[in-house]
Protein backbone atom coordinates (compact mmCIF):
# COMPACT_ATOMS: atom_id res chain seq x y z
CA UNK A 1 -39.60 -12.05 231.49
CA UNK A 2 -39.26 -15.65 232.47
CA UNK A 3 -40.40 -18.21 230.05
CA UNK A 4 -43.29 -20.15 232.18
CA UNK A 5 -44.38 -17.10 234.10
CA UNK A 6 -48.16 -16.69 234.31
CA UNK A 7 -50.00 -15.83 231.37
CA UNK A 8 -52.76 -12.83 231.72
CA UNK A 9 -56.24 -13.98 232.07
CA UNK A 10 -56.77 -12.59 228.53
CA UNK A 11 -54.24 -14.92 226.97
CA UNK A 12 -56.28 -17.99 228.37
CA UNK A 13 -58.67 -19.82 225.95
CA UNK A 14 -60.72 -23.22 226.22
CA UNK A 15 -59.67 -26.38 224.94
CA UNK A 16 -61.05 -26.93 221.13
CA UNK A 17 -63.77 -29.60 220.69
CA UNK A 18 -67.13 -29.86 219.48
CA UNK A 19 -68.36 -32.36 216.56
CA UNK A 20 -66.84 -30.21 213.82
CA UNK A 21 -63.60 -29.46 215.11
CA UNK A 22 -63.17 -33.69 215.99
CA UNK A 23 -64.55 -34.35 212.43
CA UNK A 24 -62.35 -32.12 210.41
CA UNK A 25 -59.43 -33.32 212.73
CA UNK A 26 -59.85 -36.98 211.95
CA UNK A 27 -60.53 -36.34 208.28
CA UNK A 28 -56.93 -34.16 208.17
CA UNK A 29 -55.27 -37.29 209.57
CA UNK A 30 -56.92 -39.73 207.20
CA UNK A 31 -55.96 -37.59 203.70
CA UNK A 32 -52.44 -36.85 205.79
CA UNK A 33 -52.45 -33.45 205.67
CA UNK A 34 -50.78 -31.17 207.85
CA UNK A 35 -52.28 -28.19 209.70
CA UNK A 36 -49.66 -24.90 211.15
CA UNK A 37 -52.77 -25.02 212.97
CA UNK A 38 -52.04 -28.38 214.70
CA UNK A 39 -48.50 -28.04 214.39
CA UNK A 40 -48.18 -24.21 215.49
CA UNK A 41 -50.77 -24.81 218.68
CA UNK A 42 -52.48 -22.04 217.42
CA UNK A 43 -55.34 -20.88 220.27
CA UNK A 44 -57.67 -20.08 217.59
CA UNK A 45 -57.74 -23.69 216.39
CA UNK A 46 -61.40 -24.68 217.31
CA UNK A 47 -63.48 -21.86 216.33
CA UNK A 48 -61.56 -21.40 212.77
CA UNK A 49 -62.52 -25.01 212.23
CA UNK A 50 -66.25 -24.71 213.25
CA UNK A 51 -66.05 -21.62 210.31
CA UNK A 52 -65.02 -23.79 207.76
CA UNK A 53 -61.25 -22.34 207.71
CA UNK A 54 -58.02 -24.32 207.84
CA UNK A 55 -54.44 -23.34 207.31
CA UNK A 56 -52.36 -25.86 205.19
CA UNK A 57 -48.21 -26.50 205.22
CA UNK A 58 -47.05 -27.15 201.66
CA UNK A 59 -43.46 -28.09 200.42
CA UNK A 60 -42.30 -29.75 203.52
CA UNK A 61 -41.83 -29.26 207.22
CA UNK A 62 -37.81 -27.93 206.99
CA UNK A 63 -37.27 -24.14 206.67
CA UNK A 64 -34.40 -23.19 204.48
CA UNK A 65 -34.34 -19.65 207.41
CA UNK A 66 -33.90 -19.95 211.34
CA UNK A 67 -36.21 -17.09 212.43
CA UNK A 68 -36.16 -16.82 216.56
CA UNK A 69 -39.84 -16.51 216.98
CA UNK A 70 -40.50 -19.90 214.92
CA UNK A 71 -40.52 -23.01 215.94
CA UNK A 72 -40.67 -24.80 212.52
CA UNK A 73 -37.18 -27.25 212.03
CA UNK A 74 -34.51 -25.23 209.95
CA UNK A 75 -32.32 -27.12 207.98
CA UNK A 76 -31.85 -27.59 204.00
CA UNK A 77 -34.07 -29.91 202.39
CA UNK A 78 -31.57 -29.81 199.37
CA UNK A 79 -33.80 -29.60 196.64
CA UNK A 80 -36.78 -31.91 197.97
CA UNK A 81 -40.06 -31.74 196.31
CA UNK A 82 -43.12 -33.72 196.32
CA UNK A 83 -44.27 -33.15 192.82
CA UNK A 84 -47.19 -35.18 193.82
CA UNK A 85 -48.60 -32.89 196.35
CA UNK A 86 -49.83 -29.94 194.30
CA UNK A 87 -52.53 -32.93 193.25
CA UNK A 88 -53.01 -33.98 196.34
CA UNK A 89 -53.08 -31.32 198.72
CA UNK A 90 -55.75 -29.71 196.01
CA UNK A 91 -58.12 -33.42 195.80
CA UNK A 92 -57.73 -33.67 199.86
CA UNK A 93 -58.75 -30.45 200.38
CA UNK A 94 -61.56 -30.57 197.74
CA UNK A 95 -63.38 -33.05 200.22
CA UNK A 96 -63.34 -31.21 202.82
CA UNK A 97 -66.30 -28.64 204.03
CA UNK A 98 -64.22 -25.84 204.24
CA UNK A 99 -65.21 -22.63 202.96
CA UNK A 100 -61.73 -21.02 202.88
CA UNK A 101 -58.24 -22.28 202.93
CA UNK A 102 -55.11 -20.64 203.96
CA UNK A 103 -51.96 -22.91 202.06
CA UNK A 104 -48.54 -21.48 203.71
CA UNK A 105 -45.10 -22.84 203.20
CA UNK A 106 -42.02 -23.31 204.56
CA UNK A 107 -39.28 -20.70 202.79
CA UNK A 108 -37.26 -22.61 200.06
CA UNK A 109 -34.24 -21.08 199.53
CA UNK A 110 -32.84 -24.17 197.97
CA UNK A 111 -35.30 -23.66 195.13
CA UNK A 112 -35.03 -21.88 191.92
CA UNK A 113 -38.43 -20.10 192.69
CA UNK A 114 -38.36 -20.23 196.36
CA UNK A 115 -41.05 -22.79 195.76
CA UNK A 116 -43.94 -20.74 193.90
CA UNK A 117 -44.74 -22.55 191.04
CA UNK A 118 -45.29 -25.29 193.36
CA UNK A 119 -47.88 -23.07 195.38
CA UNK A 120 -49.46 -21.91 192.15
CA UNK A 121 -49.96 -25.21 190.95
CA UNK A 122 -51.68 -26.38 194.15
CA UNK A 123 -53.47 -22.86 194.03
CA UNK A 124 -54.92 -23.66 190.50
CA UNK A 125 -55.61 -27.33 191.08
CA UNK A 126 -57.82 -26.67 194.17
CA UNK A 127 -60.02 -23.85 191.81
CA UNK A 128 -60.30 -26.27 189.36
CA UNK A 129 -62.17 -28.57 191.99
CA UNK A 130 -63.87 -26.27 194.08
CA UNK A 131 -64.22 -22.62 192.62
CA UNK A 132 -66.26 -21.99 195.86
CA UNK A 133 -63.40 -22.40 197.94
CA UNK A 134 -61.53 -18.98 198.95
CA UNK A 135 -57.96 -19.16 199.00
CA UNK A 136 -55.34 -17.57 200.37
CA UNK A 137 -51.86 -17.92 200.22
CA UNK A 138 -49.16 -16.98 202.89
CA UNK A 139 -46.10 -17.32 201.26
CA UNK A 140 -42.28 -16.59 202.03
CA UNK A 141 -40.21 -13.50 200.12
CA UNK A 142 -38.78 -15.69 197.53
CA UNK A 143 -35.30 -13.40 198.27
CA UNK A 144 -36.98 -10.84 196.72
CA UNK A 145 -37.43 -12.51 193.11
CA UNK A 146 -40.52 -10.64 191.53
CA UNK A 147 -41.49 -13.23 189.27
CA UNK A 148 -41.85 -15.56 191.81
CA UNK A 149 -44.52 -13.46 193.27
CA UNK A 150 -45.97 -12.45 189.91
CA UNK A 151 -46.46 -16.64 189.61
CA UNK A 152 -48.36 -17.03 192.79
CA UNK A 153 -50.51 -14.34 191.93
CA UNK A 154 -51.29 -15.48 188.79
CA UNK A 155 -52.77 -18.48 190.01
CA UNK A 156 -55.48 -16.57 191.43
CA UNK A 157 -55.64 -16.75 195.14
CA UNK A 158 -58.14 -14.73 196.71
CA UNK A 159 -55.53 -13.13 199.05
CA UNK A 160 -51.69 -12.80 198.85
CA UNK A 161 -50.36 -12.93 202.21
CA UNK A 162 -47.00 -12.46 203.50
CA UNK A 163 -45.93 -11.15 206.85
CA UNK A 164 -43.35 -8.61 207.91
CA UNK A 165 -43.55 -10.40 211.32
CA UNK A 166 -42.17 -7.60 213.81
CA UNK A 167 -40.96 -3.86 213.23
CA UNK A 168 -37.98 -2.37 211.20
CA UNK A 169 -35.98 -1.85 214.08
CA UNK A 170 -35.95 -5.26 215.19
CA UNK A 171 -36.47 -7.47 211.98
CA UNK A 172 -32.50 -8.28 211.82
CA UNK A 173 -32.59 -9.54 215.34
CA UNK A 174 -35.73 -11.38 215.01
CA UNK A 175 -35.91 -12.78 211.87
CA UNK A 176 -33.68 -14.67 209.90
CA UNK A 177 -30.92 -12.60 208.29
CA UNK A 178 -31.78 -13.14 204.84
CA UNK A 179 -34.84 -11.50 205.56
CA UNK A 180 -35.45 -7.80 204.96
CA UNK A 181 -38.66 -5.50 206.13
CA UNK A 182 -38.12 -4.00 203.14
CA UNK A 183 -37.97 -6.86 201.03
CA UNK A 184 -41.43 -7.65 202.28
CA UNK A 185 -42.83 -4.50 201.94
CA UNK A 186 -41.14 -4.42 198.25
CA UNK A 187 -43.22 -8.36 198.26
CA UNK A 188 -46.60 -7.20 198.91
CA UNK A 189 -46.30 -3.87 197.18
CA UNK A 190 -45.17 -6.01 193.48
CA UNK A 191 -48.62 -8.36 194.93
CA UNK A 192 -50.99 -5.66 194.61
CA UNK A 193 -49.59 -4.15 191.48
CA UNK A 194 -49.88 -7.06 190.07
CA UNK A 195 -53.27 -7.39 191.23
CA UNK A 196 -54.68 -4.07 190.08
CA UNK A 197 -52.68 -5.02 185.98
CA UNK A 198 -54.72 -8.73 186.08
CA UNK A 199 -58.26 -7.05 187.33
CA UNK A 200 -57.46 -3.75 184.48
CA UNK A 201 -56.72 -6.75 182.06
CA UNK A 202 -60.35 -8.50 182.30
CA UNK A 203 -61.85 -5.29 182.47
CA UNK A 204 -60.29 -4.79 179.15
CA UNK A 205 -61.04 -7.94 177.57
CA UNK A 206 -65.30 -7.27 179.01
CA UNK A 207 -64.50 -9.78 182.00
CA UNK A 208 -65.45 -9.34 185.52
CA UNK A 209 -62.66 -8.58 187.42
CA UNK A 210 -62.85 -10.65 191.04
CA UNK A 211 -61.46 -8.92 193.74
CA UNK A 212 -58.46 -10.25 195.27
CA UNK A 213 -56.52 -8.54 198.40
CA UNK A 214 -53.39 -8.38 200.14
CA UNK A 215 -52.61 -9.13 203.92
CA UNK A 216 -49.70 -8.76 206.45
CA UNK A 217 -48.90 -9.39 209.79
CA UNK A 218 -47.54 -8.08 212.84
CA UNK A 219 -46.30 -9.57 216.36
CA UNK A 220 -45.95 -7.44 219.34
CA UNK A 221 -44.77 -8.11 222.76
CA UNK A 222 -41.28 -8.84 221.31
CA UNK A 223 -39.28 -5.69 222.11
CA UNK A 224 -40.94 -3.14 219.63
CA UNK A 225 -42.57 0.04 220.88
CA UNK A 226 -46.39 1.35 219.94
CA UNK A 227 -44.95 4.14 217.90
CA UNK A 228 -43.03 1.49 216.24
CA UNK A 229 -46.19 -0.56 215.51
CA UNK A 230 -48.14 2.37 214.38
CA UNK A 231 -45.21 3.06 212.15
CA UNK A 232 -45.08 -0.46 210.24
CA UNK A 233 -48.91 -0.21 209.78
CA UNK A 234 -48.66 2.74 207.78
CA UNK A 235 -45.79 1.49 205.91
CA UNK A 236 -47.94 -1.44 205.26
CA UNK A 237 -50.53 0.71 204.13
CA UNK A 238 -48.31 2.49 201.85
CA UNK A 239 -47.52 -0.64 200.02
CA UNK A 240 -51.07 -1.47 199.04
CA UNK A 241 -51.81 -3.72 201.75
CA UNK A 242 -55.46 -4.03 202.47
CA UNK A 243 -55.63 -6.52 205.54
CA UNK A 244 -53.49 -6.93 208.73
CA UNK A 245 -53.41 -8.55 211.44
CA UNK A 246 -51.47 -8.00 214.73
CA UNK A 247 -51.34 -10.31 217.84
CA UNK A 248 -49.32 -10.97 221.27
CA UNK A 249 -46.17 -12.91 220.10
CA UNK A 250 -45.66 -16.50 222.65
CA UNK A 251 -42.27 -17.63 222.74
CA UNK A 252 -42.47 -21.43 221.33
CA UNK A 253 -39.29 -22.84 223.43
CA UNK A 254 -36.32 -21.17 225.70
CA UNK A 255 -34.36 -21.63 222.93
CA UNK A 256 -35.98 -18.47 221.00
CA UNK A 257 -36.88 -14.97 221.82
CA UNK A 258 -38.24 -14.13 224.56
CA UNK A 259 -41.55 -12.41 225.44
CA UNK A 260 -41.11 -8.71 226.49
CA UNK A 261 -44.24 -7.61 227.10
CA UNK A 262 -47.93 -8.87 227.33
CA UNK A 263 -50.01 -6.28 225.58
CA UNK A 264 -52.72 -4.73 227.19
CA UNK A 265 -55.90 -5.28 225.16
CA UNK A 266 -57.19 -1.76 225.17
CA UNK A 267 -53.39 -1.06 223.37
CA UNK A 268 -54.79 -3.81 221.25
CA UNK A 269 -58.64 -1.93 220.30
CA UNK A 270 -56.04 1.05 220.09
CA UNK A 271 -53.97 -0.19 216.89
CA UNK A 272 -57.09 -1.34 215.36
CA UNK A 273 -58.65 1.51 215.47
CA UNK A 274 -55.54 3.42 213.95
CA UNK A 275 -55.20 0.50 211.26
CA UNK A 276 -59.20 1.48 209.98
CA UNK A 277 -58.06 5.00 210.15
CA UNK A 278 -55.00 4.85 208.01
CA UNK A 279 -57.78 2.65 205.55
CA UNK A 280 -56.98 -1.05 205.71
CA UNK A 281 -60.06 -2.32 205.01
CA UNK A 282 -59.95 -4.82 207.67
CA UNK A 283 -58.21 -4.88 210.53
CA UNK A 284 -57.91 -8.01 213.61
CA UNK A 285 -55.85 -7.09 216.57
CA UNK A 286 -56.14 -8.74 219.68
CA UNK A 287 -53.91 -11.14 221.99
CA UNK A 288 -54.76 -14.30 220.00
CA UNK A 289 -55.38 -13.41 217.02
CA UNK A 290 -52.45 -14.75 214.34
CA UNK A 291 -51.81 -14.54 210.66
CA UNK A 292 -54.78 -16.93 209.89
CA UNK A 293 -57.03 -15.72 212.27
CA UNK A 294 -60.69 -16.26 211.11
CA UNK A 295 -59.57 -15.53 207.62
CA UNK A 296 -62.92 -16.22 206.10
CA UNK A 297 -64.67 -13.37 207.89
CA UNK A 298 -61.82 -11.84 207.44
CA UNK A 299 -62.07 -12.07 204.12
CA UNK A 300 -66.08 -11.34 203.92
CA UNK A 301 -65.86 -8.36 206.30
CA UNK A 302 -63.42 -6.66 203.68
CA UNK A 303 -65.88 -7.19 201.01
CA UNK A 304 -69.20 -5.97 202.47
CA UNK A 305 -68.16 -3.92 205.34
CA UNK A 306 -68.97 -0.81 203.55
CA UNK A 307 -71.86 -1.53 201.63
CA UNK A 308 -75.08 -1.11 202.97
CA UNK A 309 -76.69 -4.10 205.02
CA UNK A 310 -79.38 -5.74 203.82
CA UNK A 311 -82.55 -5.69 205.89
CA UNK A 312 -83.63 -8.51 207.50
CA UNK A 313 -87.16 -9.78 207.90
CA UNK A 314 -89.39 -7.33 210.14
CA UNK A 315 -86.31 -4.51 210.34
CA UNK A 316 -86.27 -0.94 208.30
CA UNK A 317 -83.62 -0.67 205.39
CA UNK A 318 -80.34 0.33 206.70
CA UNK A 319 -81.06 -1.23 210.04
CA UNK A 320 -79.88 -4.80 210.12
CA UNK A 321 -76.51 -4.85 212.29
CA UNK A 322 -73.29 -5.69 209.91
CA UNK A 323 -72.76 -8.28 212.09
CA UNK A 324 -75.63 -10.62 211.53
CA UNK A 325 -74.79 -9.30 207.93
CA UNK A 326 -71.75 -11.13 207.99
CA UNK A 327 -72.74 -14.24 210.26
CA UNK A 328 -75.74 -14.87 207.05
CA UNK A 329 -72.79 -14.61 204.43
CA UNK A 330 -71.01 -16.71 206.20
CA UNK A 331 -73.42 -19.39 206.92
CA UNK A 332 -74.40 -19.44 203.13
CA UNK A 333 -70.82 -20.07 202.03
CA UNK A 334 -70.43 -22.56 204.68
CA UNK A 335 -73.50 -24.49 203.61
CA UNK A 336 -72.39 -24.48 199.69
CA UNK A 337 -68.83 -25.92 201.04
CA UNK A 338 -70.76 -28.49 202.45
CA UNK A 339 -72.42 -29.24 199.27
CA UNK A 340 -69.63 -29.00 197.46
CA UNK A 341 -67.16 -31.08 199.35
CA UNK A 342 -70.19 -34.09 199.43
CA UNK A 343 -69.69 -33.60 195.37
CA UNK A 344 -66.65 -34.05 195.25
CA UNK A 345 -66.65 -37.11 197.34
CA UNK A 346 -68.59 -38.42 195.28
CA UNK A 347 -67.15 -37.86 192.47
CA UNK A 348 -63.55 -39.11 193.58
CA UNK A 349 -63.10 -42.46 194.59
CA UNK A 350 -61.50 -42.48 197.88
CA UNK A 351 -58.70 -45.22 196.86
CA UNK A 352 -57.83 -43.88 193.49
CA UNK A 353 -54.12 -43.25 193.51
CA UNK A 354 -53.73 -41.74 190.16
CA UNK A 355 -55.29 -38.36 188.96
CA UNK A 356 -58.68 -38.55 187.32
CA UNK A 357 -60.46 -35.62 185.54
CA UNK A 358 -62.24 -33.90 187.26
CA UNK A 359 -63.78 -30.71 186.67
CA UNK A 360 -60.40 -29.37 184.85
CA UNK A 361 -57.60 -31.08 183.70
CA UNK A 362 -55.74 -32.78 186.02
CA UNK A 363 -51.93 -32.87 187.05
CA UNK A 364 -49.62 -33.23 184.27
CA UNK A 365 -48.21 -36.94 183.48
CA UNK A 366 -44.79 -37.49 185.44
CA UNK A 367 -43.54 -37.82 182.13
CA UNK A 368 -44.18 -33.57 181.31
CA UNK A 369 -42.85 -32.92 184.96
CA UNK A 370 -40.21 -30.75 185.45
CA UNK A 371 -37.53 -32.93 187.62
CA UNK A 372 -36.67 -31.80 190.80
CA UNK A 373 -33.38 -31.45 190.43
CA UNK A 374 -33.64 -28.85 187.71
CA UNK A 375 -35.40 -26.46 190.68
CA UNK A 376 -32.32 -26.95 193.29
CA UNK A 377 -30.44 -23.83 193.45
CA UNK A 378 -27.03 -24.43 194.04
């Protein structure tokens, strides 16, 4: 399929604008903070933002892996780490009126820890400021190092993401060779485990346990079959995973692979409706949607999905559609970011360059940090 041939009508979407969208974009530049959505050209980029949801590039913009479906720069950052940026990734994003946050990284193989700590500390940070804020974090395989994933999940994010990208048969020709589909699946199997021990350990100790999920992701139009596809979800399923996602794949350049297919979007309804069945408790599939894809509803939708609506004004019990459920929960979180993020505006002075307290302690003194060098693997 030649790279510039026409793109179905269904793969067409309208420019992003509106106040929101221009607000949030100008604010991103000020704090200088980086978006995958910006930098990706995600399609989805206007109406995540008017939701309140943002996706966030931590630990650089160099990728230690050379993927052909990605267009992020592969190189070797050799042991570079803003030690700063935990801080201020978590104090940027504090002032912002998002409701949910999706921090993703670049894979580190040059680190120790493939970079986790680092996440975890950014991941801690930003609860400390805003424990309204939902966060998820889509993070690399750390070579299959447990512990790493043990420490990002530790830190609490609301949902541990990490894609297998495309199908088994496929994986060694699409992704980067020191990526595995069963490394991922072994990934977000250890995530949920770990999960499950952390929520059995507050209910032990009297505390409520809050409920944190994992999420994958699949691209399709890339040389993989629908069998294949069905396949991966259940093996997703089998390894505890409670969200996917699965979109048409767009090839970024000639230089990577190309697109073998454009999805129908009835194949699309088709999947989803075979993800629900197999149990996922939320499923997106559909040409544009990505990894991030509205992750706050997302998010909401696997909570309440199942429980009974509640009735609106003037409606029987049991009657009020699930969506305008979900478009009230929504609203209400998106009005306490608001109020939040004004807080904590006000509450951090917009040219202070060192680290106040602020709701929890804040980062350590460069004197108790650990240097970078110590983190290089070599």
């Amino acid at each position: 399929m030649a790279q510039f041939s026409p793109k179905p009508e269904w793969l067409k979407v309208r420019a992003p604008g509106g106040d929101t969208y221009h607000h949030l974009k100008e604010t991103f530049r000020k704090l200088d903070l980086h978006t995958v959505c910006e930098e990706a050209r995600c399609p989805n980029v206007g109406e995540c933002w008017r939701e309140g949801t943002a996706t966030v590039m931590l630990l650089g913009d160099v990728c230690t892996r050379g993927c052909r479906f990605c267009a992020v720069t592969t190189g070797d950052p050799r042991g570079a780490v803003d030690v700063r940026e935990p801080e201020h990734v978590a104090r940027a994003i504090a002032r912002l009126s998002l409701q949910y946050v999706v921090m993703t990284m670049v894979n580190r193989d040059d680190l120790l820890d493939g970079g986790a700590d680092h996440v975890a500390r950014t991941v801690s940070r930003l609860h400390a400021l805003r424990p309204d804020l939902l966060i998820e974090t889509l993070v690399g395989d750390f070579q299959g190092h447990m512990s790493a994933v043990d420490t990002v999940v530790d830190a609490g994010p609301d949902v541990f993401a990490h894609n297998v990208e495309v199908v088994r048969r496929i994986t060694r020709v699409i992704r980067d060779v020191r990526s595995s589909y069963d490394q991922s699946l072994a990934v977000l199997r250890r995530a949920k485990d770990r999960q499950r021990r952390l929520a059995a350990d507050a209910e032990g100790r009297g505390a409520p346990a809050p409920r944190r999920l994992t999420k994958s992701s699949i691209m399709v139009g890339i040389g993989e079959t629908d069998d294949e596809v069905l396949e991966a979800l259940r093996d997703l399923r089998e390894a505890g995973v409670d969200i996917v996602t699965i979109g048409q794949y767009l090839r970024p350049s000639s230089k990577h692979a190309p697109v073998q297919r454009f999805v129908e979007p009835d194949t699309f309804a088709a999947f989803e409706r075979a993800a629900l069945e197999m149990g996922f408790l939320y499923a997106a599939s559909a040409p544009l949607v990505r990894s991030s894809y509205k992750a706050a509803e997302v998010f909401v939708r696997s909570l309440v999905d199942r429980r009974p609506p509640a009735p609106q004004d003037g409606a029987p019990a049991g009657e009020a559609p699930a969506g305008a459920h979900i478009e009230a929960l929504l609203e209400e979180r998106l009005a306490v970011a608001r109020r939040e993020a004004a807080r904590i505006e006000a509450e951090l002075a917009p040219d202070d360059d060192e680290p106040r307290q602020l709701g929890a302690p804040a980062a350590a003194p460069a004197a108790r940090l650990v240097p970078a060098a110590s983190l290089v693997r070599r």
